[in-house]
PDB file of N, CA and C in Angstrom:
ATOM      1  N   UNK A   1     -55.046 -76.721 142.281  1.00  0.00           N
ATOM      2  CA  UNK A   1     -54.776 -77.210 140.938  1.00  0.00           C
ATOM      3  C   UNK A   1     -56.016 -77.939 140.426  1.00  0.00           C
ATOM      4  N   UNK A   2     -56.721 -77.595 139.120  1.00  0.00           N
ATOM      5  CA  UNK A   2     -57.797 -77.917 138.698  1.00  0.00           C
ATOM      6  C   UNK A   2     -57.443 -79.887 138.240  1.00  0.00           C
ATOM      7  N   UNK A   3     -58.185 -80.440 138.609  1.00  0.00           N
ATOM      8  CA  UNK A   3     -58.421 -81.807 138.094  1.00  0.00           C
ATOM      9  C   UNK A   3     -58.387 -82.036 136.700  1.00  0.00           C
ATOM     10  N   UNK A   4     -57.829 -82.735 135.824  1.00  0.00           N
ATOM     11  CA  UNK A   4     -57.819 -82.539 134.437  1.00  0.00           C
ATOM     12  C   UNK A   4     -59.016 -83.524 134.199  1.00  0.00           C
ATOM     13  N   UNK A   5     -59.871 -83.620 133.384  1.00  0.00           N
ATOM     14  CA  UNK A   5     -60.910 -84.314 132.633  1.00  0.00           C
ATOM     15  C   UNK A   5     -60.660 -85.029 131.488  1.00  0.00           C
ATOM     16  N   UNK A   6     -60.594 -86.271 130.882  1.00  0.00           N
ATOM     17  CA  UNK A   6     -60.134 -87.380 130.078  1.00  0.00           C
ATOM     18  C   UNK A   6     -61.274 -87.568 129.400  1.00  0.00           C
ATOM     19  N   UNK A   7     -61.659 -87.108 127.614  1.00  0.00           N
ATOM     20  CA  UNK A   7     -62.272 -87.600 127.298  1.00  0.00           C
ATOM     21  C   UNK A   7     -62.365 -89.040 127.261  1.00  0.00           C
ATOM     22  N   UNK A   8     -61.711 -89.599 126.896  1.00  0.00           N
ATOM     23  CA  UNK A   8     -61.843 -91.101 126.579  1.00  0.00           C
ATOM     24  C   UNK A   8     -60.010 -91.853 126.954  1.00  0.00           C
ATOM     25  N   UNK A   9     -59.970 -92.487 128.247  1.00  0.00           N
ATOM     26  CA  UNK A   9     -58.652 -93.379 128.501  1.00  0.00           C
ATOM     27  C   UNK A   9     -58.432 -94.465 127.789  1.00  0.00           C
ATOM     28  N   UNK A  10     -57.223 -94.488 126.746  1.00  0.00           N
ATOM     29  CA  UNK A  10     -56.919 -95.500 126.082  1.00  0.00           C
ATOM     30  C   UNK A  10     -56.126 -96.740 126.650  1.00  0.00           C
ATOM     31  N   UNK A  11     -57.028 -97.592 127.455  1.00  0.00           N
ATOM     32  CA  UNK A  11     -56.611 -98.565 128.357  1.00  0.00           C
ATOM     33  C   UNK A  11     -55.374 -99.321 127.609  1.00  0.00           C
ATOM     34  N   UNK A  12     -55.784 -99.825 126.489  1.00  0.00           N
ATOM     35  CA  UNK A  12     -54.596-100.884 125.909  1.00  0.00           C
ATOM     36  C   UNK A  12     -53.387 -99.741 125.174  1.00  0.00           C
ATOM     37  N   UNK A  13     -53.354 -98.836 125.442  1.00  0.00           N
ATOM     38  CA  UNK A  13     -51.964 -97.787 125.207  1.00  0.00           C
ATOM     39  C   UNK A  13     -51.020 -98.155 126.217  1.00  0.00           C
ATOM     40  N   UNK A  14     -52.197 -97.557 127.527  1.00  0.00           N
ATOM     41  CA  UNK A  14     -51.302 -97.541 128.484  1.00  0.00           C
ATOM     42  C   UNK A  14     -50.668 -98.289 129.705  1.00  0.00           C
ATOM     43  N   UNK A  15     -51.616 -99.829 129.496  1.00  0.00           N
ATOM     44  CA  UNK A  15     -51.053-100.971 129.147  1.00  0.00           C
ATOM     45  C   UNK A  15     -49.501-101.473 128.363  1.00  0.00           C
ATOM     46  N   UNK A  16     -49.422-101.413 127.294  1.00  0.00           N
ATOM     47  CA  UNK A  16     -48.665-101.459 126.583  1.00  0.00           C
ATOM     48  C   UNK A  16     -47.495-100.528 126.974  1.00  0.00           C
ATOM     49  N   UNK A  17     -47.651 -99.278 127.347  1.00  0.00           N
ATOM     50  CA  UNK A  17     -46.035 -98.331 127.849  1.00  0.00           C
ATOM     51  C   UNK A  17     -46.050 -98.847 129.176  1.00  0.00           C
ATOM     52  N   UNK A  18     -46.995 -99.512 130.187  1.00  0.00           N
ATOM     53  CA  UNK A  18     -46.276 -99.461 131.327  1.00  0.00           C
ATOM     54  C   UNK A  18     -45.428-100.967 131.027  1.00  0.00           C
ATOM     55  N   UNK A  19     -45.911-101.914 130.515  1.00  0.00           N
ATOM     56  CA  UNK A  19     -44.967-103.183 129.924  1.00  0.00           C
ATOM     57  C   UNK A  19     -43.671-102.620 129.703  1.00  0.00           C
ATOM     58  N   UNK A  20     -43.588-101.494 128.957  1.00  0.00           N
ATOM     59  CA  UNK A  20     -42.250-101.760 128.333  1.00  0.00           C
ATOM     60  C   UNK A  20     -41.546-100.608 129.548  1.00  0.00           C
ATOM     61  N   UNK A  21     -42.142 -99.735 129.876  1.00  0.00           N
ATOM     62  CA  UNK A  21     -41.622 -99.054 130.603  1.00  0.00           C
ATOM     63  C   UNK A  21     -40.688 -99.697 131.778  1.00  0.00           C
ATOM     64  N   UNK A  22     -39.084 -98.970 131.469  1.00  0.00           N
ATOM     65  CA  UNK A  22     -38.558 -99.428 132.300  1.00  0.00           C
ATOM     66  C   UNK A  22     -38.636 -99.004 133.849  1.00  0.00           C
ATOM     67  N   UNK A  23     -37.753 -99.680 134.494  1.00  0.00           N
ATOM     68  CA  UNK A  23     -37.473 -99.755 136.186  1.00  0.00           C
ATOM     69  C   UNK A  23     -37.157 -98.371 136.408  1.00  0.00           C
ATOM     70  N   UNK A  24     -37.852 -97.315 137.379  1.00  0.00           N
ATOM     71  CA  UNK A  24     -37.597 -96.214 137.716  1.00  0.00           C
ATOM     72  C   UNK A  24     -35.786 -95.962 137.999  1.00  0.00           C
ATOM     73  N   UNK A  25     -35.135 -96.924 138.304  1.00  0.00           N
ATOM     74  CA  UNK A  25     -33.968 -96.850 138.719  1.00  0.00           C
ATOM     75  C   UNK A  25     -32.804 -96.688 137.273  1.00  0.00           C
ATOM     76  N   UNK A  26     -33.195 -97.253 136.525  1.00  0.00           N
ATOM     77  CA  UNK A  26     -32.947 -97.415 135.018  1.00  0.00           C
ATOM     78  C   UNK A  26     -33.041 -95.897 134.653  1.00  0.00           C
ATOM     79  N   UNK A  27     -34.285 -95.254 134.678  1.00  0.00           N
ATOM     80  CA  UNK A  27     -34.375 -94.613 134.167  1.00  0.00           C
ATOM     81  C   UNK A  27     -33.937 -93.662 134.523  1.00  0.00           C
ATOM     82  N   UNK A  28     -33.397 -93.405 135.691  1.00  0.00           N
ATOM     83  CA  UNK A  28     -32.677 -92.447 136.856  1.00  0.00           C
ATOM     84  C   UNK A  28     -30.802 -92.647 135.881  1.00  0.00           C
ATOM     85  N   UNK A  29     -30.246 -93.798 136.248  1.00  0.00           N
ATOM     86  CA  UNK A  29     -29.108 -94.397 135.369  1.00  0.00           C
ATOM     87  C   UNK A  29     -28.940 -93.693 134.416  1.00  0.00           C
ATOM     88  N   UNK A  30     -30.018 -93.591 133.404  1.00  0.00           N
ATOM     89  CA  UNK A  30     -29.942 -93.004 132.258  1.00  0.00           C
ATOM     90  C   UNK A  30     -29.970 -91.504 132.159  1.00  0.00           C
ATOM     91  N   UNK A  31     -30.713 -91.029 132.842  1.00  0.00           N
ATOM     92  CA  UNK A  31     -30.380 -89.792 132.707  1.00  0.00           C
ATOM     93  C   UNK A  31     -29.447 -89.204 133.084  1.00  0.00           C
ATOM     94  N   UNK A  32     -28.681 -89.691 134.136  1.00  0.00           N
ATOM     95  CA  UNK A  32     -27.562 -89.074 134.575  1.00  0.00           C
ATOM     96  C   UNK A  32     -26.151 -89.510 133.825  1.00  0.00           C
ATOM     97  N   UNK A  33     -26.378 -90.870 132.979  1.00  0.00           N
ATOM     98  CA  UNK A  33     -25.981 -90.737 131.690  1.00  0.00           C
ATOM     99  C   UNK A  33     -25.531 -89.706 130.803  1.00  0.00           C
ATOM    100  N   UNK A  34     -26.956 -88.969 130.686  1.00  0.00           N
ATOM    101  CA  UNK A  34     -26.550 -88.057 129.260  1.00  0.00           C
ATOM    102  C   UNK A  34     -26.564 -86.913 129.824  1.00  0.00           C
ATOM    103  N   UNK A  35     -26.691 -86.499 131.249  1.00  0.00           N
ATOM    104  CA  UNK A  35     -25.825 -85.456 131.776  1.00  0.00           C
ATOM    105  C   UNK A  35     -24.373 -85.374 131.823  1.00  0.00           C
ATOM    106  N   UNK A  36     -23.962 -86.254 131.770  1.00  0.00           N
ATOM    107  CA  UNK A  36     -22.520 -86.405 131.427  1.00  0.00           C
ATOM    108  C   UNK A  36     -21.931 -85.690 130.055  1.00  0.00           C
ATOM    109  N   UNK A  37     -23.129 -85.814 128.904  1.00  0.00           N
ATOM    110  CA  UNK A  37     -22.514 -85.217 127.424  1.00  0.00           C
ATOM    111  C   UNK A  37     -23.281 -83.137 127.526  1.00  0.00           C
ATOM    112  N   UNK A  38     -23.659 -82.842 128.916  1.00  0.00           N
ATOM    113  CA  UNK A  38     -24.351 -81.931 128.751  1.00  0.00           C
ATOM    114  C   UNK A  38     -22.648 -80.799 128.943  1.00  0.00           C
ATOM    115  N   UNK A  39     -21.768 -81.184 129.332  1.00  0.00           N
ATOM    116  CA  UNK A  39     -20.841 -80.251 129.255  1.00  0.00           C
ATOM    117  C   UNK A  39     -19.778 -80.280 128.470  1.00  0.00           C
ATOM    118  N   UNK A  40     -19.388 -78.992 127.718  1.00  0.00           N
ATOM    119  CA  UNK A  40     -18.840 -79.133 126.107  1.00  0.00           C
ATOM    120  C   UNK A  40     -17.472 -79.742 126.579  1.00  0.00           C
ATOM    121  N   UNK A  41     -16.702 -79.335 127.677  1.00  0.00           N
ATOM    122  CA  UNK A  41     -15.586 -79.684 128.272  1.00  0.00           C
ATOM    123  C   UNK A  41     -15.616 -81.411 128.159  1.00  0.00           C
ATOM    124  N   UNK A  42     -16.004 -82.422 128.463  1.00  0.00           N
ATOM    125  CA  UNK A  42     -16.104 -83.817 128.364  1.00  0.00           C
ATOM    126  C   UNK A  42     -16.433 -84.238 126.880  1.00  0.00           C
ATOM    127  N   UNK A  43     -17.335 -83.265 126.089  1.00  0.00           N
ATOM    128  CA  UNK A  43     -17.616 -83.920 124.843  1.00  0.00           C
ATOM    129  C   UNK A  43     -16.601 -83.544 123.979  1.00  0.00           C
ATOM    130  N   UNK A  44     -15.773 -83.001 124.418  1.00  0.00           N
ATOM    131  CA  UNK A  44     -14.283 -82.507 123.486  1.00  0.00           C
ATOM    132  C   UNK A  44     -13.587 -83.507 123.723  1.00  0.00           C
ATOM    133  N   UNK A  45     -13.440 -83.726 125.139  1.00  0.00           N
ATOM    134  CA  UNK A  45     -12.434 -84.691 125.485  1.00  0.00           C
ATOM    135  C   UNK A  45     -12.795 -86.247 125.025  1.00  0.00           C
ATOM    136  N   UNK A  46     -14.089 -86.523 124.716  1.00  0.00           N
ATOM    137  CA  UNK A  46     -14.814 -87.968 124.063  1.00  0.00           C
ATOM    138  C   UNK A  46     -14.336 -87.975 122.747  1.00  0.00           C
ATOM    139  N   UNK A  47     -14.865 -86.384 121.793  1.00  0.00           N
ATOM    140  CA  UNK A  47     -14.425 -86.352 120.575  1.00  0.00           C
ATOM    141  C   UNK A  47     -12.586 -86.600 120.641  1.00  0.00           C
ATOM    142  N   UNK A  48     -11.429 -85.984 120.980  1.00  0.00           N
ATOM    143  CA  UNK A  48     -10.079 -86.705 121.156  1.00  0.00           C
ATOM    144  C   UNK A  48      -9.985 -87.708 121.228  1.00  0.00           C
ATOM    145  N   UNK A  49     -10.690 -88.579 122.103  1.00  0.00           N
ATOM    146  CA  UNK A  49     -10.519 -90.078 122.244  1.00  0.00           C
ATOM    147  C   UNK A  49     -10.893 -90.944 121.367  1.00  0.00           C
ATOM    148  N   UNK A  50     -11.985 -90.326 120.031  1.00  0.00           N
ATOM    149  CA  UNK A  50     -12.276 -90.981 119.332  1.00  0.00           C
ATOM    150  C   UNK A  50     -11.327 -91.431 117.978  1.00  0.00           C
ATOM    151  N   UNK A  51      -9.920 -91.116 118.559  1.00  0.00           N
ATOM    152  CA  UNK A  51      -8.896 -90.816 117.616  1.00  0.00           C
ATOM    153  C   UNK A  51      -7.989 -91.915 118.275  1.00  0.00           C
ATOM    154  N   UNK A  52      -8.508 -92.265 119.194  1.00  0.00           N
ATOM    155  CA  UNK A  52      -7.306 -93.422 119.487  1.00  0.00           C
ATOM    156  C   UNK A  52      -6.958 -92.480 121.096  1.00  0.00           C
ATOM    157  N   UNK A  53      -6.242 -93.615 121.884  1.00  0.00           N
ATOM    158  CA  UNK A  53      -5.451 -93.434 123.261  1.00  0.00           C
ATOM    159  C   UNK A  53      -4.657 -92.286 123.112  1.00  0.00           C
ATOM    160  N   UNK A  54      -5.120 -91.432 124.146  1.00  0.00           N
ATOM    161  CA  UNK A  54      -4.272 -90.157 124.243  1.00  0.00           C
ATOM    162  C   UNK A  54      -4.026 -90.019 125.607  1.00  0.00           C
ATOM    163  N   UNK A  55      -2.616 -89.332 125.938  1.00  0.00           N
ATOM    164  CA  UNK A  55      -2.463 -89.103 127.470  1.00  0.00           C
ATOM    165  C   UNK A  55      -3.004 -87.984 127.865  1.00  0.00           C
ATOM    166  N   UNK A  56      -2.962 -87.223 129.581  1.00  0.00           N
ATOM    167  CA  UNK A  56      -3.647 -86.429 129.407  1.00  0.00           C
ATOM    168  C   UNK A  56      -2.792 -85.099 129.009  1.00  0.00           C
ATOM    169  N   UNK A  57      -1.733 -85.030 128.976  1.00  0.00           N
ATOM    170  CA  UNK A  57      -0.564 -83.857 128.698  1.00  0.00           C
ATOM    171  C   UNK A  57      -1.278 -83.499 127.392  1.00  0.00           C
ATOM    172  N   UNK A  58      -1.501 -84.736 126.210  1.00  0.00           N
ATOM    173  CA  UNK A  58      -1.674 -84.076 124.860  1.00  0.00           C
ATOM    174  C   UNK A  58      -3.464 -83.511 124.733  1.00  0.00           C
ATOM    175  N   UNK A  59      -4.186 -84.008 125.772  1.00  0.00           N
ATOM    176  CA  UNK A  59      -5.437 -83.619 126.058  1.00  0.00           C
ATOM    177  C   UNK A  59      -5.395 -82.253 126.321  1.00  0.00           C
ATOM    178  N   UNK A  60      -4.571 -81.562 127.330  1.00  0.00           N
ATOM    179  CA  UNK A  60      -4.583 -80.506 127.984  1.00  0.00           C
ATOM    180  C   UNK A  60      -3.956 -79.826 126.500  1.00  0.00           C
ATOM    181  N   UNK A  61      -3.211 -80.180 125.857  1.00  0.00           N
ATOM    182  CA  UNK A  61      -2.659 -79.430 125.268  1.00  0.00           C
ATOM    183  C   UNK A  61      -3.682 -79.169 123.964  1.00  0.00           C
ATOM    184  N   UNK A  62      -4.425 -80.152 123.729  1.00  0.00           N
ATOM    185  CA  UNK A  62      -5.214 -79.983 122.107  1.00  0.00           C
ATOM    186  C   UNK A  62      -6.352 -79.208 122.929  1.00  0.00           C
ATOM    187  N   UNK A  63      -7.045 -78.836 123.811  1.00  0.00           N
ATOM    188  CA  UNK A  63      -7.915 -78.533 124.010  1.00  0.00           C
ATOM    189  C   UNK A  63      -7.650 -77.021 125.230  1.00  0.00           C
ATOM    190  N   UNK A  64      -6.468 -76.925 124.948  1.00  0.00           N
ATOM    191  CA  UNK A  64      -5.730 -75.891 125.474  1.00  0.00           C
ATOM    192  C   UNK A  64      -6.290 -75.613 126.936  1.00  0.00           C
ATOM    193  N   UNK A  65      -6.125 -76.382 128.058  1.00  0.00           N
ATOM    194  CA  UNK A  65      -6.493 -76.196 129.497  1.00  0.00           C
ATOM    195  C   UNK A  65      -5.639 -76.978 130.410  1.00  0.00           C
ATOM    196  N   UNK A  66      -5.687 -76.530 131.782  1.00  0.00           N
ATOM    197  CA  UNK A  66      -4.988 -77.213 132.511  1.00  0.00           C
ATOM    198  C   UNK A  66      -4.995 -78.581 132.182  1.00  0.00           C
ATOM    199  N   UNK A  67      -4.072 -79.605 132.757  1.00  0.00           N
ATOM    200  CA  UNK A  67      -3.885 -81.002 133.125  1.00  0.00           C
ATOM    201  C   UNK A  67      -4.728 -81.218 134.242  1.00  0.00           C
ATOM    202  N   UNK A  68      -4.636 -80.402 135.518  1.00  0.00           N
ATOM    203  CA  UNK A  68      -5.953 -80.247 136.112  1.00  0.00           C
ATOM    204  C   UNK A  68      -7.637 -80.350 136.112  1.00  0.00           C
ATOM    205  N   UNK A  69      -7.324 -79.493 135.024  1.00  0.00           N
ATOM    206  CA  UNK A  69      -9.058 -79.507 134.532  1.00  0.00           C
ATOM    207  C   UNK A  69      -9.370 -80.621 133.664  1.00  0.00           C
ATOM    208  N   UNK A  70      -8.638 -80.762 133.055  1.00  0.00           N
ATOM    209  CA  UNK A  70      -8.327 -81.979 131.755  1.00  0.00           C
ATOM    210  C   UNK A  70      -9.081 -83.423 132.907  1.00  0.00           C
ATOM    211  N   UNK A  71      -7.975 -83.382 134.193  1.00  0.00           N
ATOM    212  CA  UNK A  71      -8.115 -85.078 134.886  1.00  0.00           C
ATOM    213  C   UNK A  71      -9.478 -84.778 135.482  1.00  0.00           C
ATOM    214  N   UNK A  72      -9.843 -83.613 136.046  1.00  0.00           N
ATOM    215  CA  UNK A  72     -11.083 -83.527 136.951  1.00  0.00           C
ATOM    216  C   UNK A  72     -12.515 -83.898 135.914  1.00  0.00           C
ATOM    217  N   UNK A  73     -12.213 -83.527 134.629  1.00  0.00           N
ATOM    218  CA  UNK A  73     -13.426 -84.547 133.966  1.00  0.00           C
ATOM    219  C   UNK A  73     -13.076 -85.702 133.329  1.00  0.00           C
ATOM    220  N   UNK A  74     -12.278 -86.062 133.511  1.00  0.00           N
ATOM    221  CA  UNK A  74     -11.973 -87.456 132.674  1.00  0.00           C
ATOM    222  C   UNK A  74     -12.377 -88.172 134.170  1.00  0.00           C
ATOM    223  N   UNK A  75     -11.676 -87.749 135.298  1.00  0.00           N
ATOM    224  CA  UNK A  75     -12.498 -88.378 136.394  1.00  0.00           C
ATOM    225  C   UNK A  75     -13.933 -88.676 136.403  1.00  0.00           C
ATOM    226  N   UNK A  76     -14.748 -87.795 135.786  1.00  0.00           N
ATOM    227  CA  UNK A  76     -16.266 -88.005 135.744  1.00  0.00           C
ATOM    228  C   UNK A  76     -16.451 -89.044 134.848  1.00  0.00           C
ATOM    229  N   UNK A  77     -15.809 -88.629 133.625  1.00  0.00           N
ATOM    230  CA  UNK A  77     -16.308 -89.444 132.496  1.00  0.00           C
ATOM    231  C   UNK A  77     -15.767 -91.436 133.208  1.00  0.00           C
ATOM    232  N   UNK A  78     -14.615 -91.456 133.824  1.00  0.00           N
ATOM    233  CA  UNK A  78     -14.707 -93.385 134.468  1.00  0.00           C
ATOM    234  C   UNK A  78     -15.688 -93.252 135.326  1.00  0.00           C
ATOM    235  N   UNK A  79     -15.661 -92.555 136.188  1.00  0.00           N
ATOM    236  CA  UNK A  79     -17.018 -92.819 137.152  1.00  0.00           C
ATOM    237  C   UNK A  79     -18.488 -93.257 136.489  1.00  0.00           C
ATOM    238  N   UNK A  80     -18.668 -92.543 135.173  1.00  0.00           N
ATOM    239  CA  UNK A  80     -19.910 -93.042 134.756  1.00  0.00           C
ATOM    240  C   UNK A  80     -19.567 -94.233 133.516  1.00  0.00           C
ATOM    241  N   UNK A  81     -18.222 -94.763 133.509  1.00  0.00           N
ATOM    242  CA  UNK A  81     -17.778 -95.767 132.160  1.00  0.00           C
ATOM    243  C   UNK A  81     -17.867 -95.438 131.134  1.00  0.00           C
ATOM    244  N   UNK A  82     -17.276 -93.934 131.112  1.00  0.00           N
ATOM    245  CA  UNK A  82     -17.183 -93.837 129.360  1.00  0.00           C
ATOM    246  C   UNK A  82     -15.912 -93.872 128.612  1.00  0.00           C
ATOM    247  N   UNK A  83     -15.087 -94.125 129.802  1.00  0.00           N
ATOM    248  CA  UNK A  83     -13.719 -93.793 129.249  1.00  0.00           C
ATOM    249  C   UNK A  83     -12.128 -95.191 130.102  1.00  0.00           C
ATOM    250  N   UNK A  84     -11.691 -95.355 129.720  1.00  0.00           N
ATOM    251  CA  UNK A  84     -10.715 -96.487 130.528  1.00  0.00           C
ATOM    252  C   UNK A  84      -9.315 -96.009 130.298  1.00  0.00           C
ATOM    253  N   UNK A  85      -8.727 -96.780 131.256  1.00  0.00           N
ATOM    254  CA  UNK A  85      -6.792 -95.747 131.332  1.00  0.00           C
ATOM    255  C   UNK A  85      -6.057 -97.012 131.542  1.00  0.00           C
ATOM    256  N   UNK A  86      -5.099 -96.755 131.244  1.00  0.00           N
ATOM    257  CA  UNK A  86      -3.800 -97.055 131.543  1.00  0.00           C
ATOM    258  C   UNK A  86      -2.839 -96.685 131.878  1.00  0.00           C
ATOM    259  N   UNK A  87      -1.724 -97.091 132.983  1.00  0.00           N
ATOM    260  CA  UNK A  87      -0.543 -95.933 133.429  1.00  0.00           C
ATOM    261  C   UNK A  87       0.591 -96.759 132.692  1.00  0.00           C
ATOM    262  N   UNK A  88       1.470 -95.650 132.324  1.00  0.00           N
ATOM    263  CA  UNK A  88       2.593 -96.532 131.725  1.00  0.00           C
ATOM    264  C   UNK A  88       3.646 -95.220 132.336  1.00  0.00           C
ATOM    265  N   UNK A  89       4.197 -95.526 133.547  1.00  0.00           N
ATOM    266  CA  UNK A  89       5.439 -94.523 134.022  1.00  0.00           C
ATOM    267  C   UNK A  89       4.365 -93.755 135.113  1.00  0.00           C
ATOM    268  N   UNK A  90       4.419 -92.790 134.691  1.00  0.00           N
ATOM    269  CA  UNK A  90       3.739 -91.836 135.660  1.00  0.00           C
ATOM    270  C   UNK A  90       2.795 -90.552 134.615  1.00  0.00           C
ATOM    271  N   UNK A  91       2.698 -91.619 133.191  1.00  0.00           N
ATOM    272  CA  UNK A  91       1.772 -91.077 132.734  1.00  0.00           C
ATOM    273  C   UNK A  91      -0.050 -92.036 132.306  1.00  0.00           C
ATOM    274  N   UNK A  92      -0.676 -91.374 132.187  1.00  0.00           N
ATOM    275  CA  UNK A  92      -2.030 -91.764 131.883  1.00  0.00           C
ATOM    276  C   UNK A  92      -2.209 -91.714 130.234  1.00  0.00           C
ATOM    277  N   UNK A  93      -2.717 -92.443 129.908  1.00  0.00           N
ATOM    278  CA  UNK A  93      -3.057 -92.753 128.832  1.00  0.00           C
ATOM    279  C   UNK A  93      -4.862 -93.379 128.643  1.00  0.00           C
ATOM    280  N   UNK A  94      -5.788 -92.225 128.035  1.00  0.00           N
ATOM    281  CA  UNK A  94      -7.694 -92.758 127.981  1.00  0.00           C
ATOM    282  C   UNK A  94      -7.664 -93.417 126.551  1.00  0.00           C
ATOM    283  N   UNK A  95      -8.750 -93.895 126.978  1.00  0.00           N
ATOM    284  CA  UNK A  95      -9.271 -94.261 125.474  1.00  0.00           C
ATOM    285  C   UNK A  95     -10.645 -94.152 125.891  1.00  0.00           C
ATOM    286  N   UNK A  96     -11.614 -94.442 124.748  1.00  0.00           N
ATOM    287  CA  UNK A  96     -13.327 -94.740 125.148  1.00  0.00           C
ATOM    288  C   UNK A  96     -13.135 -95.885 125.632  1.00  0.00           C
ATOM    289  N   UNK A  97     -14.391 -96.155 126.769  1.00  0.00           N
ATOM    290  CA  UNK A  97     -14.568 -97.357 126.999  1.00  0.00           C
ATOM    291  C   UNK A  97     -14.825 -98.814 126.140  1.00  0.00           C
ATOM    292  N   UNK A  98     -15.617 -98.143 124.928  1.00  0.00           N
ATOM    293  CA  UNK A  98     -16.377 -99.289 124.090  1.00  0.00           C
ATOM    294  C   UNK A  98     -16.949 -98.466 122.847  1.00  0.00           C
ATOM    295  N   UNK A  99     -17.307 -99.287 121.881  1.00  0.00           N
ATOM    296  CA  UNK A  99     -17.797 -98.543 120.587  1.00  0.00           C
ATOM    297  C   UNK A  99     -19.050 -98.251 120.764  1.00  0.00           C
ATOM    298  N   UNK A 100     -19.515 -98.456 121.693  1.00  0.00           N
ATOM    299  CA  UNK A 100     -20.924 -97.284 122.347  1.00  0.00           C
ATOM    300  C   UNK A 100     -20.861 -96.515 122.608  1.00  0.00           C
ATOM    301  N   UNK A 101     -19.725 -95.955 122.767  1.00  0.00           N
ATOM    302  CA  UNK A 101     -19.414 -94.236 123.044  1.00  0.00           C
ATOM    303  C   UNK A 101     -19.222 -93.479 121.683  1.00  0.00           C
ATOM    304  N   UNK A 102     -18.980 -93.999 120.896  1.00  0.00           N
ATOM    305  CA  UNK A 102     -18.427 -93.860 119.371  1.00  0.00           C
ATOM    306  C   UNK A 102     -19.945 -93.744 118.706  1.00  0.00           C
ATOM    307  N   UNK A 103     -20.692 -94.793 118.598  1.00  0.00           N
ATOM    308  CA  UNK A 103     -21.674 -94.460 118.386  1.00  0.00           C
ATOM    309  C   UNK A 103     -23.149 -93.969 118.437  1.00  0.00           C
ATOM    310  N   UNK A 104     -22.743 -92.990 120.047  1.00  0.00           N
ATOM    311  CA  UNK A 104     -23.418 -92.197 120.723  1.00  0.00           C
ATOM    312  C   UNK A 104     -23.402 -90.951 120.502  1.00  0.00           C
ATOM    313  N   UNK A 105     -21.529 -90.610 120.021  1.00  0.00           N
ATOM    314  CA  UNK A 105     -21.704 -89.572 119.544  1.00  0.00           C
ATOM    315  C   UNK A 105     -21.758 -89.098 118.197  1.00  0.00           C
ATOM    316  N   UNK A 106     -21.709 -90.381 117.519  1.00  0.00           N
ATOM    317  CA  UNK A 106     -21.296 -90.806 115.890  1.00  0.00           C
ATOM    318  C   UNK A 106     -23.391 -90.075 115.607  1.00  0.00           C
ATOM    319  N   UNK A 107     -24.300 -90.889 116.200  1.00  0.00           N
ATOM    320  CA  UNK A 107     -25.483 -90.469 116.106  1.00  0.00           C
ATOM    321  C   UNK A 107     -26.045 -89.112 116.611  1.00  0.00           C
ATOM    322  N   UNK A 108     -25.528 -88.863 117.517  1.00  0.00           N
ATOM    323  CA  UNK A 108     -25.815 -87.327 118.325  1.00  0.00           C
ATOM    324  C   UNK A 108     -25.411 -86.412 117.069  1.00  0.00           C
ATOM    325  N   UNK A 109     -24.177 -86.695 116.607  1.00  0.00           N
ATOM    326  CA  UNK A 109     -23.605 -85.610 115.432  1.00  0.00           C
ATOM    327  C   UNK A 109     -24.647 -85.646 113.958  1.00  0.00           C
ATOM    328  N   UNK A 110     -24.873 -86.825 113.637  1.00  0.00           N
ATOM    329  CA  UNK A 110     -26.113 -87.050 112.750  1.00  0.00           C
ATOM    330  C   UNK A 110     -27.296 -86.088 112.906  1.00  0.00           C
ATOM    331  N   UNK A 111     -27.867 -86.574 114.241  1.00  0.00           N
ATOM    332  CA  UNK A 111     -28.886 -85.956 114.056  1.00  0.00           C
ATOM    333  C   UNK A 111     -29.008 -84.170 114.370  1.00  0.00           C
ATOM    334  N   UNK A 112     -27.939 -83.644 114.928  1.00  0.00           N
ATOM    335  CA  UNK A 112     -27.860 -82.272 114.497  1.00  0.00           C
ATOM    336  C   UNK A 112     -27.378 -81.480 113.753  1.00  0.00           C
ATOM    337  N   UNK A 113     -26.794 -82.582 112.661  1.00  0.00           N
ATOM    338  CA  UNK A 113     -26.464 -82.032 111.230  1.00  0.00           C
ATOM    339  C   UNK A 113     -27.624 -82.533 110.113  1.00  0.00           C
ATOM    340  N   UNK A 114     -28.668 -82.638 110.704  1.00  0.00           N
ATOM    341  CA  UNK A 114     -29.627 -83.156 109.544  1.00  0.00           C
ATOM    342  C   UNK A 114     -30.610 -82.207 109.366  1.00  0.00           C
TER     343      UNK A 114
END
């Protein structure tokens, strides 16, 4: 692999990004973050929730798939905190975790309708 050649290194640039640059571990966090919105199956189920607490019967049913498949990503989505439950009987009931999920996807939708 050929050595690359630098006309001129802009010391106080790169200064300045390693300051702000976060903790490799952070940045690991984060990406596996927004692997989470990389499958349409979870971002359906985020968009439902953005409607208020739904169980998962009416999940499976608006998005027409097992209850199965329905819990096996809502499982993903608490594991990474995007989503919180409640049992009332022997049913489940999600909501989003927080209005950071709302306006994660409130902006995601922005910017690919612009």
């Amino acid at each position: 692999m050929e050595e690359k050649e630098f006309l001129h290194v802009h010391e106080e640039v790169i200064a300045k990004v390693q300051e702000k640059m976060p903790e490799e571990e952070r940045l690991y966090q984060l990406s596996e973050f927004y692997k989470v919105f990389g499958d349409i199956t979870r971002v359906k189920i985020l968009f439902v929730l953005l409607q208020g607490e739904v169980c998962v019967y009416d999940i499976a049913c608006l998005l027409d798939m097992t209850q199965s498949a329905i819990s096996h990503q809502l499982r993903i989505l608490k594991q990474m905190q995007l989503v919180t439950y409640r049992r009332e009987g022997k049913t489940m009931f999600y909501s989003l975790a927080d209005d950071h999920i709302e306006n994660i996807l409130r902006l995601g939708m922005e910017h690919i309708c612009e």
